[in-house]
Protein backbone atom coordinates (compact mmCIF):
# COMPACT_ATOMS: atom_id res chain seq x y z
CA UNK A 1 0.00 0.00 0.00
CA UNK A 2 2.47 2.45 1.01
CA UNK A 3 4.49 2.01 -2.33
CA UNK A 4 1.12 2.87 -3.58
CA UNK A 5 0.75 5.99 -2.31
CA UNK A 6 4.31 6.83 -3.30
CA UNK A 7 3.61 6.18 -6.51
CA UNK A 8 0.86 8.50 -6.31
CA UNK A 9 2.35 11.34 -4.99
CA UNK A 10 5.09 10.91 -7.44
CA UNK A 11 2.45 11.08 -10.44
CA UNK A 12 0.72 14.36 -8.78
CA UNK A 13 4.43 15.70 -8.66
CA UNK A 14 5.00 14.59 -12.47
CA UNK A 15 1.24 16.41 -13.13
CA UNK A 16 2.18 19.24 -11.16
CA UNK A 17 5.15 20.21 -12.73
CA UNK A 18 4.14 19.36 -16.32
CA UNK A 19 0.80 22.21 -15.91
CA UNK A 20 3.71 24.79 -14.40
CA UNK A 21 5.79 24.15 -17.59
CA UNK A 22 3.26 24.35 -19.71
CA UNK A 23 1.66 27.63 -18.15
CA UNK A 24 5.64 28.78 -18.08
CA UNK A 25 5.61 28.05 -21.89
CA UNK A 26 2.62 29.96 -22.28
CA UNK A 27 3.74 32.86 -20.81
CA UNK A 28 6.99 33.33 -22.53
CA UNK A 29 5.54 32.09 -25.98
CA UNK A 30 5.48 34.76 -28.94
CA UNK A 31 1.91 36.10 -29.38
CA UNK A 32 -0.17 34.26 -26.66
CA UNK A 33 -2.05 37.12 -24.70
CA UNK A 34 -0.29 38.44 -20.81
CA UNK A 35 -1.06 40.83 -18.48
CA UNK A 36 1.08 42.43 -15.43
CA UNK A 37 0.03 40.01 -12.40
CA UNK A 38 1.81 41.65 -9.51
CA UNK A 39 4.63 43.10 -11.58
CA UNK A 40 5.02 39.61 -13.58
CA UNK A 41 3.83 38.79 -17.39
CA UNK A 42 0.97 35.99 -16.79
CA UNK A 43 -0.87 34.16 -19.92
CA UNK A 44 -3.78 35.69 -19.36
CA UNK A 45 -6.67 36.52 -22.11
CA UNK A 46 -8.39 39.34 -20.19
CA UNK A 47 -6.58 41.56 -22.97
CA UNK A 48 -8.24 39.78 -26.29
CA UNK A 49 -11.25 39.87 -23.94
CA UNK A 50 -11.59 43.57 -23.53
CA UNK A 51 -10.89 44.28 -27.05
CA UNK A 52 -13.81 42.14 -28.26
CA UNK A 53 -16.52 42.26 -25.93
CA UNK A 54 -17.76 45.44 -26.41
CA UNK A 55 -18.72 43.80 -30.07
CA UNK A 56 -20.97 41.26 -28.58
CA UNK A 57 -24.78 42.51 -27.70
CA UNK A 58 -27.87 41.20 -26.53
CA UNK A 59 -30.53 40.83 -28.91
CA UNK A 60 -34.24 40.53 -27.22
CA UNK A 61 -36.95 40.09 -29.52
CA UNK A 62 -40.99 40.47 -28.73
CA UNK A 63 -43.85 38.70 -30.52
CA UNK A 64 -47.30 39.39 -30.00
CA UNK A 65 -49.13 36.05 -30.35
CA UNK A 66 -53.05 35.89 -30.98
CA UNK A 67 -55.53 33.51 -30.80
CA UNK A 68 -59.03 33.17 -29.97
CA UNK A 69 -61.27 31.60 -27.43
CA UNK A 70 -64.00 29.06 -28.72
CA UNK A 71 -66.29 29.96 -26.45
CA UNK A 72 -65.84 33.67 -27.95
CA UNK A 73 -67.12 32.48 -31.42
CA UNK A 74 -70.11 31.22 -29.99
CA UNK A 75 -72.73 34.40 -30.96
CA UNK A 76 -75.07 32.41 -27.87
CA UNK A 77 -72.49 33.25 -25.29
CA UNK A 78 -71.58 36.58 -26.47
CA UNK A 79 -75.61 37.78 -26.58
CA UNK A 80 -75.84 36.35 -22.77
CA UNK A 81 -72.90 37.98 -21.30
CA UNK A 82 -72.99 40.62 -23.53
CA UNK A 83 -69.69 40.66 -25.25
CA UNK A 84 -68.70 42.37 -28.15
CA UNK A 85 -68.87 40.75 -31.76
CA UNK A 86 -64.95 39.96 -31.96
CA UNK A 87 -63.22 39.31 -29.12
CA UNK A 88 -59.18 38.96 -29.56
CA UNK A 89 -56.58 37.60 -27.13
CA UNK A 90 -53.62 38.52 -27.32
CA UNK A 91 -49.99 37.94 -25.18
CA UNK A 92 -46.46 39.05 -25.91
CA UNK A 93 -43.55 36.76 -25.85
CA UNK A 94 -39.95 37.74 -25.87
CA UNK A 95 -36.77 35.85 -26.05
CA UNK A 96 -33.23 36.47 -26.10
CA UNK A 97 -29.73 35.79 -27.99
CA UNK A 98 -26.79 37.44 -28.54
CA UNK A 99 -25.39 39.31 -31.88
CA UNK A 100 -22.20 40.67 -32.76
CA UNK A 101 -21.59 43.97 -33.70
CA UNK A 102 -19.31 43.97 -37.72
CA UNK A 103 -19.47 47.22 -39.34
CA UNK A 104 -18.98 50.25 -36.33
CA UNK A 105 -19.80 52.99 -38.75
CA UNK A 106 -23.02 51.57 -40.06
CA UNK A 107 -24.53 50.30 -36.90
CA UNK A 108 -24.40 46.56 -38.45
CA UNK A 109 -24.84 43.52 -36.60
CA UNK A 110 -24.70 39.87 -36.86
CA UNK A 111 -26.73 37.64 -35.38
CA UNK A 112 -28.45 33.80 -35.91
CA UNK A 113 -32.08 33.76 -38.28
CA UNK A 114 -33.84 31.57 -35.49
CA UNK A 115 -32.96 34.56 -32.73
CA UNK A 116 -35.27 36.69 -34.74
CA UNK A 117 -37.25 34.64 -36.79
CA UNK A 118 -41.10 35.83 -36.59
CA UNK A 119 -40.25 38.36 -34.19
CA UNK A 120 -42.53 41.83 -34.03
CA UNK A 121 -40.02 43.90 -32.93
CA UNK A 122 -36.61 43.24 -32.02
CA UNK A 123 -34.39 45.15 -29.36
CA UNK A 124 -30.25 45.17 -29.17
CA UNK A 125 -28.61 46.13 -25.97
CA UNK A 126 -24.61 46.86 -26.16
CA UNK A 127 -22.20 46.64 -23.72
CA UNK A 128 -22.59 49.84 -22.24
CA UNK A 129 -26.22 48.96 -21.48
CA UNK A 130 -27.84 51.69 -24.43
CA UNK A 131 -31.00 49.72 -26.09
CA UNK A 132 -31.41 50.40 -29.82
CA UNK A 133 -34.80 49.42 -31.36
CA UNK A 134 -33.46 47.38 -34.60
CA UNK A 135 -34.54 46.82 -38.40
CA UNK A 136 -34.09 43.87 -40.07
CA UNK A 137 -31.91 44.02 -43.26
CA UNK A 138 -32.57 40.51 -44.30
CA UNK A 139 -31.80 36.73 -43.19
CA UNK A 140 -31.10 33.66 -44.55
CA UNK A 141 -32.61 30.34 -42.51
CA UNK A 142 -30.32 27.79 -45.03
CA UNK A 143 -27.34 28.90 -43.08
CA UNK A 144 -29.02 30.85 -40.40
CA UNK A 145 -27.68 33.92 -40.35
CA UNK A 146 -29.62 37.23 -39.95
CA UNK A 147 -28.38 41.10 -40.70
CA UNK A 148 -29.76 43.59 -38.14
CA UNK A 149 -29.30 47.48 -38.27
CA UNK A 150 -29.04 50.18 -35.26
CA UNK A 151 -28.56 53.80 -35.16
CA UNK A 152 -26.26 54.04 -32.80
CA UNK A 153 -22.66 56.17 -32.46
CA UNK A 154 -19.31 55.01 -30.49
CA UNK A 155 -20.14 51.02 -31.40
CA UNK A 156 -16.99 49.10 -31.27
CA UNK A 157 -16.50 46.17 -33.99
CA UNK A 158 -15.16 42.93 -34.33
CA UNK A 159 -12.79 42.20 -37.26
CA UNK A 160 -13.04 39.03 -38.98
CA UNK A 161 -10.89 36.54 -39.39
CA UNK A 162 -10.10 34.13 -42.17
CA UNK A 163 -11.90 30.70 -41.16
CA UNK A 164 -9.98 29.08 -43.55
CA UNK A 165 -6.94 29.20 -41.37
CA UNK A 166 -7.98 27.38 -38.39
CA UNK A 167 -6.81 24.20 -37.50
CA UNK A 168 -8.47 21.43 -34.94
CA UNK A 169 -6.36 22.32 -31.94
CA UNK A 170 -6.49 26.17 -31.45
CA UNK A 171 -7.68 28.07 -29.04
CA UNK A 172 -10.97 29.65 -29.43
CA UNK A 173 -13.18 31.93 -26.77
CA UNK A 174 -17.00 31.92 -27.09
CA UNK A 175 -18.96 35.16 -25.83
CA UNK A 176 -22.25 35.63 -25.52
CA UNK A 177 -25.34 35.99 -23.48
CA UNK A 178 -26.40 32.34 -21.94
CA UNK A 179 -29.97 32.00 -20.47
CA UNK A 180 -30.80 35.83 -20.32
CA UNK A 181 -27.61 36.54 -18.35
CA UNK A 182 -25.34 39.48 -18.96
CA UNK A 183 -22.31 38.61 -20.91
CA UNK A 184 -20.15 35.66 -20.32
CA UNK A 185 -16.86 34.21 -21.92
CA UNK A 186 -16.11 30.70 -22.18
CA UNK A 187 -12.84 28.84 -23.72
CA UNK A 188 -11.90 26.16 -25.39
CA UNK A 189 -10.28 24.48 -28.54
CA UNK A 190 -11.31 23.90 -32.33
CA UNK A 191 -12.72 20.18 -31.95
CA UNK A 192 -13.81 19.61 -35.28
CA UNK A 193 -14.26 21.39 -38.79
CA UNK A 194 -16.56 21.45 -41.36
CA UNK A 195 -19.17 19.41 -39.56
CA UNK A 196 -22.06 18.94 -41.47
CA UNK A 197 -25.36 16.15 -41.88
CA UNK A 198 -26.77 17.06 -38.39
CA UNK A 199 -29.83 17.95 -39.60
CA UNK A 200 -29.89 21.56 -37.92
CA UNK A 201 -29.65 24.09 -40.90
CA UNK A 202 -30.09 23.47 -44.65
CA UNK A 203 -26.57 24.11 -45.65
CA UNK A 204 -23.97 23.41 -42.76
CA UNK A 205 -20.09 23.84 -42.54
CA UNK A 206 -19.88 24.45 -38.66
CA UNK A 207 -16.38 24.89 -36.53
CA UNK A 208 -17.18 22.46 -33.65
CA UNK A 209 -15.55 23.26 -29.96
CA UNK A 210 -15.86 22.17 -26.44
CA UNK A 211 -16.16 26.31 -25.41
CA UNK A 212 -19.80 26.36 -23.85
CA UNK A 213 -22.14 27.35 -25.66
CA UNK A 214 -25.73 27.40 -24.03
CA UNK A 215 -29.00 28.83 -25.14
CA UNK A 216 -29.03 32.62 -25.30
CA UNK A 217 -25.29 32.34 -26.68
CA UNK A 218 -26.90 31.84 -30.01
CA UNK A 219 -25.75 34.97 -32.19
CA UNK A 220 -22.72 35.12 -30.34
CA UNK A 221 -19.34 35.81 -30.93
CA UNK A 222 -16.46 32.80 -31.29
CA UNK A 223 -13.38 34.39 -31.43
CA UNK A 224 -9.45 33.47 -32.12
CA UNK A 225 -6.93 34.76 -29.58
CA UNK A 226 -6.01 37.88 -31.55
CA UNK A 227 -9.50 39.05 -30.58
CA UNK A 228 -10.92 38.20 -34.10
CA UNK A 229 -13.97 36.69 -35.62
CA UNK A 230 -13.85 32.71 -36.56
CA UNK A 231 -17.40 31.99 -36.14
CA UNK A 232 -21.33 33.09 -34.99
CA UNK A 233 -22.27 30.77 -32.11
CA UNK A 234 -25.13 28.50 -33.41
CA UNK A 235 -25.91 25.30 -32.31
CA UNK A 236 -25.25 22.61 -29.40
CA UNK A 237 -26.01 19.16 -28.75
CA UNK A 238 -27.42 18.86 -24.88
CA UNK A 239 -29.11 15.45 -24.70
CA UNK A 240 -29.65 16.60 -21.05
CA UNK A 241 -30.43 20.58 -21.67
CA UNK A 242 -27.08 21.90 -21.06
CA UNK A 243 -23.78 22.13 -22.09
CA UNK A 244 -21.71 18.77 -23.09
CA UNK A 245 -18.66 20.33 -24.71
CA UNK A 246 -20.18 19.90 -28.54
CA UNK A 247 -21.03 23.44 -29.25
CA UNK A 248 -21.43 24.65 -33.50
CA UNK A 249 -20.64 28.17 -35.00
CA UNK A 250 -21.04 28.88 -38.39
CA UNK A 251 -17.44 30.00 -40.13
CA UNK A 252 -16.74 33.40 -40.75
CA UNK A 253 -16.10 32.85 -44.20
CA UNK A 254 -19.54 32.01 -44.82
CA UNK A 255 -21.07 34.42 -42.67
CA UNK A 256 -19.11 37.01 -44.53
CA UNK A 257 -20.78 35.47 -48.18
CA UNK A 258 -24.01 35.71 -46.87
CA UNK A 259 -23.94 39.20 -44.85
CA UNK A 260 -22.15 40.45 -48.37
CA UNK A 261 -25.46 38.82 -50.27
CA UNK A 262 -28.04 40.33 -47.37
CA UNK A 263 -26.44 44.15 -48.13
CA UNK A 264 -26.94 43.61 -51.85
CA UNK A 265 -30.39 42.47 -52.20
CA UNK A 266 -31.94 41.66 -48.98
CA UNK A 267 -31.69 38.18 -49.31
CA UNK A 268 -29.48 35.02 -50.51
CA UNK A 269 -29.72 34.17 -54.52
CA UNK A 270 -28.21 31.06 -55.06
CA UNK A 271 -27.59 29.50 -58.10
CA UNK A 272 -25.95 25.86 -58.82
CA UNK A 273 -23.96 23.67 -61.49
CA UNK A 274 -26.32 21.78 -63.51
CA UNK A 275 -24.95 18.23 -61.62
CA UNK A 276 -26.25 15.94 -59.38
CA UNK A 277 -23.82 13.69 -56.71
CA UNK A 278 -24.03 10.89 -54.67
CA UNK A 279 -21.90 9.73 -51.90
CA UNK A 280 -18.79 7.61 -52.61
CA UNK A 281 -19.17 4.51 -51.66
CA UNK A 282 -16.60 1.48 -50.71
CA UNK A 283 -18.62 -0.71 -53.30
CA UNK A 284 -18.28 2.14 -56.02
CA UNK A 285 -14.72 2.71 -55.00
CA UNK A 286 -14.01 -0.82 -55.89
CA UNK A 287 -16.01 -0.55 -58.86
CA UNK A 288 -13.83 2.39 -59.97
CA UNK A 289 -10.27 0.33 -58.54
CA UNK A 290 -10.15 3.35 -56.43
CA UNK A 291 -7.96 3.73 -52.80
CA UNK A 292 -9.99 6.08 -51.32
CA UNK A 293 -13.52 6.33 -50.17
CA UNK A 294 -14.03 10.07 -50.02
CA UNK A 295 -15.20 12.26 -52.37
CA UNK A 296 -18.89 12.56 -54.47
CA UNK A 297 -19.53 10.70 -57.43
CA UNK A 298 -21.54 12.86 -60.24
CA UNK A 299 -24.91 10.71 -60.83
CA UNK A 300 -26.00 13.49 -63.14
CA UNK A 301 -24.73 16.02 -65.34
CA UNK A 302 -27.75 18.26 -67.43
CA UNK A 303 -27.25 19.52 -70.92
CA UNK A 304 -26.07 22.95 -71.65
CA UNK A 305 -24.98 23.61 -67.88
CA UNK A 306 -22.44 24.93 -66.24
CA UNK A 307 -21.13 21.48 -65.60
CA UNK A 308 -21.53 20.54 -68.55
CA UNK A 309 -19.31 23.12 -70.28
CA UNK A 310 -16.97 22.70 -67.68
CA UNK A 311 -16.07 19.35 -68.99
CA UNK A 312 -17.86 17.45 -65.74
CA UNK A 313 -19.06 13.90 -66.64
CA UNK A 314 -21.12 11.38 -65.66
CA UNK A 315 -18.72 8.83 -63.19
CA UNK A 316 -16.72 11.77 -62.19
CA UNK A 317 -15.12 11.75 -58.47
CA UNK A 318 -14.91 15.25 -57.03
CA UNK A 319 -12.36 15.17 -54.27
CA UNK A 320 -12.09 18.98 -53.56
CA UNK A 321 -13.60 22.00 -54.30
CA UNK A 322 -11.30 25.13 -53.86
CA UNK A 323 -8.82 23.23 -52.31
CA UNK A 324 -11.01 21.71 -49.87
CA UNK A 325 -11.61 17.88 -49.35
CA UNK A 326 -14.76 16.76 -50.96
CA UNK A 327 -15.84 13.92 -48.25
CA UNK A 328 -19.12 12.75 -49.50
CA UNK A 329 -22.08 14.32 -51.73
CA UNK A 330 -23.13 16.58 -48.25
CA UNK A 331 -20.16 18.54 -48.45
CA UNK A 332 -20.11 19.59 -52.26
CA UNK A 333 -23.61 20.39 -52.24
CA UNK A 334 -22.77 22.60 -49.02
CA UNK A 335 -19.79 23.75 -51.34
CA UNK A 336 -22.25 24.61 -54.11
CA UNK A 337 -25.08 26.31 -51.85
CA UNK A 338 -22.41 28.25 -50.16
CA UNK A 339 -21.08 29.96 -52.97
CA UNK A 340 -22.82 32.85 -54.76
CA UNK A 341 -23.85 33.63 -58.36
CA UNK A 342 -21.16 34.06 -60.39
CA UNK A 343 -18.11 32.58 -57.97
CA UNK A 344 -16.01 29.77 -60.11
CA UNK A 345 -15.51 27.11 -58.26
CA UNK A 346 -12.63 24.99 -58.68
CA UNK A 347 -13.07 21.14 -58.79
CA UNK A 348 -10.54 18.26 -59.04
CA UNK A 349 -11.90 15.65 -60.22
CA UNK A 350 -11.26 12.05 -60.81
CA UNK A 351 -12.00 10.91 -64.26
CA UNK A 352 -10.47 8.13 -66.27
CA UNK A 353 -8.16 7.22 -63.28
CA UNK A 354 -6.94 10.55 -63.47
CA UNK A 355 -6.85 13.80 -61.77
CA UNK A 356 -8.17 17.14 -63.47
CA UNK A 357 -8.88 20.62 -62.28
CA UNK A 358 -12.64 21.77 -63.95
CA UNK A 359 -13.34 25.50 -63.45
CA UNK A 360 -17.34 25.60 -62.98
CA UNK A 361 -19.35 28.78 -62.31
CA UNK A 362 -22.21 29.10 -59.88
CA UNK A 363 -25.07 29.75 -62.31
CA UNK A 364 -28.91 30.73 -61.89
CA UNK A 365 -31.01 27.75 -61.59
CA UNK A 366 -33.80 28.10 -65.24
CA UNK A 367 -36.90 27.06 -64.02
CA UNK A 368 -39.23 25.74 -66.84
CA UNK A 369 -42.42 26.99 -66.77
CA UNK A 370 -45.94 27.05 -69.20
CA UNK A 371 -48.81 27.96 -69.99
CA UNK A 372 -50.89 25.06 -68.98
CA UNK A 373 -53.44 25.69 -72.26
CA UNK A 374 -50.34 24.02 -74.03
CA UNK A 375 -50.65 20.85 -71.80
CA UNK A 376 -54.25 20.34 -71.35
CA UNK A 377 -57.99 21.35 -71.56
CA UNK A 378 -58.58 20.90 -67.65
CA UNK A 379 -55.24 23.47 -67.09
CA UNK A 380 -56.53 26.34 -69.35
CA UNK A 381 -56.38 29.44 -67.34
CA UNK A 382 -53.40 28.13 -65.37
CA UNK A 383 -49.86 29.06 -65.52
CA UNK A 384 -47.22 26.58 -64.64
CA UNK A 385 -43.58 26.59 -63.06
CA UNK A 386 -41.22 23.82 -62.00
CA UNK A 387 -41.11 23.56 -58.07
CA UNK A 388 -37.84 23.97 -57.27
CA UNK A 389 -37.65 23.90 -52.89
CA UNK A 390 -35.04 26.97 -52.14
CA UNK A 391 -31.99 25.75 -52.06
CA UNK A 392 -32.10 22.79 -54.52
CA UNK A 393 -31.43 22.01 -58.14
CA UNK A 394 -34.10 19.73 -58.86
CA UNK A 395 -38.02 20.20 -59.33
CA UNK A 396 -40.43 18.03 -56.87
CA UNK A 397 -43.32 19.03 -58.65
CA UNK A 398 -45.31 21.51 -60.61
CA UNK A 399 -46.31 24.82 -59.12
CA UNK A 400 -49.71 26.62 -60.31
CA UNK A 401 -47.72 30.40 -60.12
CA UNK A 402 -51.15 32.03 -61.49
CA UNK A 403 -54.95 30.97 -62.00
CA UNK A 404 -57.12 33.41 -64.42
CA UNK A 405 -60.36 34.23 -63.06
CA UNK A 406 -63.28 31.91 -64.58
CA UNK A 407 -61.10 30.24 -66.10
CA UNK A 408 -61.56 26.20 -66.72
CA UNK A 409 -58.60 25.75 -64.20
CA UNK A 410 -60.61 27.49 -61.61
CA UNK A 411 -63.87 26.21 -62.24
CA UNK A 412 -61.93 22.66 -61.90
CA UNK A 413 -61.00 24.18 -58.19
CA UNK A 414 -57.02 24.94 -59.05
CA UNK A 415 -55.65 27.08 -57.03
CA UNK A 416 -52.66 30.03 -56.86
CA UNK A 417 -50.03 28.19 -54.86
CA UNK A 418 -50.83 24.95 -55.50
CA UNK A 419 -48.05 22.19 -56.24
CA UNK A 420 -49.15 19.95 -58.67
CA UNK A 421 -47.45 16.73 -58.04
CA UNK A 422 -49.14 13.69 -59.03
CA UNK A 423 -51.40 12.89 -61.86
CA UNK A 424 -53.83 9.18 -61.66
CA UNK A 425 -51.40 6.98 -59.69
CA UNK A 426 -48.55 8.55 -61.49
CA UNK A 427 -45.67 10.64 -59.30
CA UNK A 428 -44.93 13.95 -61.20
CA UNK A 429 -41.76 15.69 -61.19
CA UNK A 430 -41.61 18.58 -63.54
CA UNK A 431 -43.13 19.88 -66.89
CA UNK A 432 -41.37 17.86 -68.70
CA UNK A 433 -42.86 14.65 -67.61
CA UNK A 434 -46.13 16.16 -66.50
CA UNK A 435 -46.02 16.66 -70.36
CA UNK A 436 -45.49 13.23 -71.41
CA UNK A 437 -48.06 11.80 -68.56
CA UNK A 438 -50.49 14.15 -70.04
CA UNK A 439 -49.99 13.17 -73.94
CA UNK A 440 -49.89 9.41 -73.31
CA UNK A 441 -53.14 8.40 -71.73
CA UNK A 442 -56.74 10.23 -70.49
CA UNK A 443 -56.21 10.89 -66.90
CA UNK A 444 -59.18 11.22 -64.02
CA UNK A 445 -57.37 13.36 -61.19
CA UNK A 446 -54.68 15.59 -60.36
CA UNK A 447 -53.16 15.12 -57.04
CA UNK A 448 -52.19 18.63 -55.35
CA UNK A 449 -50.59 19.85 -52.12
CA UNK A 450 -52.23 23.16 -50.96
CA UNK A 451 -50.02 24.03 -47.49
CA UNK A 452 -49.82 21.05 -45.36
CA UNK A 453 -53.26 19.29 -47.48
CA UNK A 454 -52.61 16.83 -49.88
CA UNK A 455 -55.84 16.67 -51.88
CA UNK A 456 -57.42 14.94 -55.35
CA UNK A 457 -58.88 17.39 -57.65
CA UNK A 458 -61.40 14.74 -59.69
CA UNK A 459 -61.68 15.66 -63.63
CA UNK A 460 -65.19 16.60 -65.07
């Protein structure tokens, strides 16, 4: 027992001085922040701290929600207690996040889409405590960032960093606004990068670090330890409601595409390629005598596009796109969504057991569209589009974009709005094969989604 306990104290010894010559390496190491600490240089990252915090704001945001009592529709129980003909409840909600402050001068500030999604009016307190009643500039819920504007003087800004640069291992510092309290700073390390296929955002490319990140940090600011942006706080996992060390910011490099697209027109305009991918997988890879199992394989490559003049075929492995690895079909689409109109992309590819660099611009997605007369005798009146979902390439059905008054379409009980996606028993795609359906057989129904309805319009 008692060698033991030697051995034990010799081990806390070992630990001991191991953390002082680490902390001692810290200290005297080129660039890592220090502070006087009674007359001595001590690592210490109160200075990156006070540089960047007065960046990082509060956002609150108010929503006045409505509904109505049954009993209030009842015109019985207004005549007996003699209540007026519309009766409307009504309650405000608020909730809070956090928001960093990027262009001084202009009062700009960055914050997450779900912070201020469907919110009536939204409220941004800085550091100093001054509240500044904000306008929204525009937002995009694919990557879930959202552009907010104050008018506001002496703001202080955060400069942003190159994302690109960071490397699993470096110290990061989160700060933010957790559960409604005032600021609070939190560090860590880079865990992971370019996490994506968890589901949380349409397009995702997240920095993932053990810095804690809890609710109300959303919006928040993840900065390097030069005081810089890397990342908007996003996302956690918390199987138990709290913290577990897997927190998600969304790279500066994207945020800086997408606040750059917001200014411009007030939204994100994304285009694509003209090609479709699947994942690579090890039964492909063997069918292609390949040594890898990363990258996308192109399933699809459409006439006339961009891919297509590019030189991208069908059986094609992309591996990377700007110099970044290409893991599996998630990540170039994310590549491809990421990017805005116009950017060239560039792609090495596998083809032919060799490797090639395509240059590929991001184009505007042509959606098809008719007039229905053209199609059929029940669609006269109507005015047809390819459904495209935002975000995607590929139509998932048929969208009535107008109805003319008394027209046969409307008489038939066609709506504006409608998606037309199924005729018979038949699954419909786009116009093109909504087309071919049409001119090959007489057909009884259309199948339509109106909303969340799915619903048979029967043909007279």
């Amino acid at each position: 027992m008692h060698g033991i306990q030697q051995k034990f104290i010799l081990f806390c010894l070992a630990s001991f001085l191991l953390c002082a010559s680490v902390l001692t390496g810290l200290a005297n190491a080129e660039g890592f922040p220090q502070r006087l600490i009674d007359g001595k240089l001590q690592p210490s990252l109160a200075p990156v701290i006070d540089g960047a915090a007065p960046a990082v704001v509060n956002i609150a945001t108010y929503t006045i929600q409505r509904r109505y009592n049954p009993l209030m529709q009842s015109p019985f129980f207004r005549h007996f207690f003699d209540l007026p003909d519309s009766i409307e409840e009504s309650r405000q909600v608020s909730s809070a996040g956090s928001g960093v402050v990027f262009d001084a001068e202009n009062g700009y500030v960055i914050t997450n889409h779900h912070v201020i999604a469907n919110s009536d009016d939204i409220e941004v307190t800085i550091a100093d405590g001054r509240k500044f009643k904000a306008r929204l500039i525009g937002s995009d819920k694919k990557v879930d960032i959202a552009l907010l504007q104050i008018e506001a003087e002496n703001l202080t800004a955060i400069p942003l960093a190159d994302s690109r640069s960071l490397r699993v291992g470096d110290f990061v510092i989160a700060i933010g606004n957790p559960f409604g309290l005032s600021q609070t700073v939190t560090t860590g390390i880079v865990s992971a990068l370019g996490r994506n296929g968890l589901g949380i955002q349409g397009y995702e490319d997240f920095i993932q670090t053990d810095a804690s990140i809890n609710p109300g940090n959303s919006g928040g600011a993840l900065i390097d330890l030069s005081g810089r942006l890397v990342g908007i706080n996003s996302a956690i996992i918390a199987p138990a409601g709290g913290n577990v060390g897997i927190g998600f910011a969304i790279p500066s490099e994207v945020t800086q595409a997408i606040v750059s697209q917001l200014l411009s027109f007030g939204e994100v305009r994304r285009g694509g390629i003209g090609a479709r991918f699947q994942d690579l997988t090890p039964e492909l890879a063997e069918a292609f005598s390949l040594d890898t199992f990363q990258g996308a394989v192109v399933s699809k490559v459409l006439p006339e596009s961009a891919a297509d003049r590019a030189g991208i075929r069908v059986g094609d492995i992309v591996i990377s796109a700007n110099q970044r690895r290409i893991r599996n079909a998630s990540d170039i689409h994310n590549r491809i969504g990421l990017s805005p109109l116009g950017e060239t992309l560039e792609l090495e590819v596998l083809s032919g057991g060799k490797k090639h660099i395509r240059e590929v611009e991001i184009s505007a997605i042509q959606v098809p569209e008719i007039d229905g007369a053209e199609l059929s005798q029940y669609l006269v009146g109507a005015y047809l589009k390819d459904y495209i979902p935002s975000g995607q390439e590929e139509a998932t059905g048929v969208l009535i974009a107008k109805v003319e008054s008394s027209s046969v379409a409307e008489r038939l009980g066609l709506l504006q709005g409608d998606i037309l996606y199924g005729v018979d028993r038949q699954r419909i795609r786009n116009i093109s094969y909504l087309r071919q359906v049409l001119s090959q057989r007489r057909v009884s129904a259309f199948r339509i989604q109106r909303g969340y309805q799915d619903l048979i319009v029967y043909l007279r």
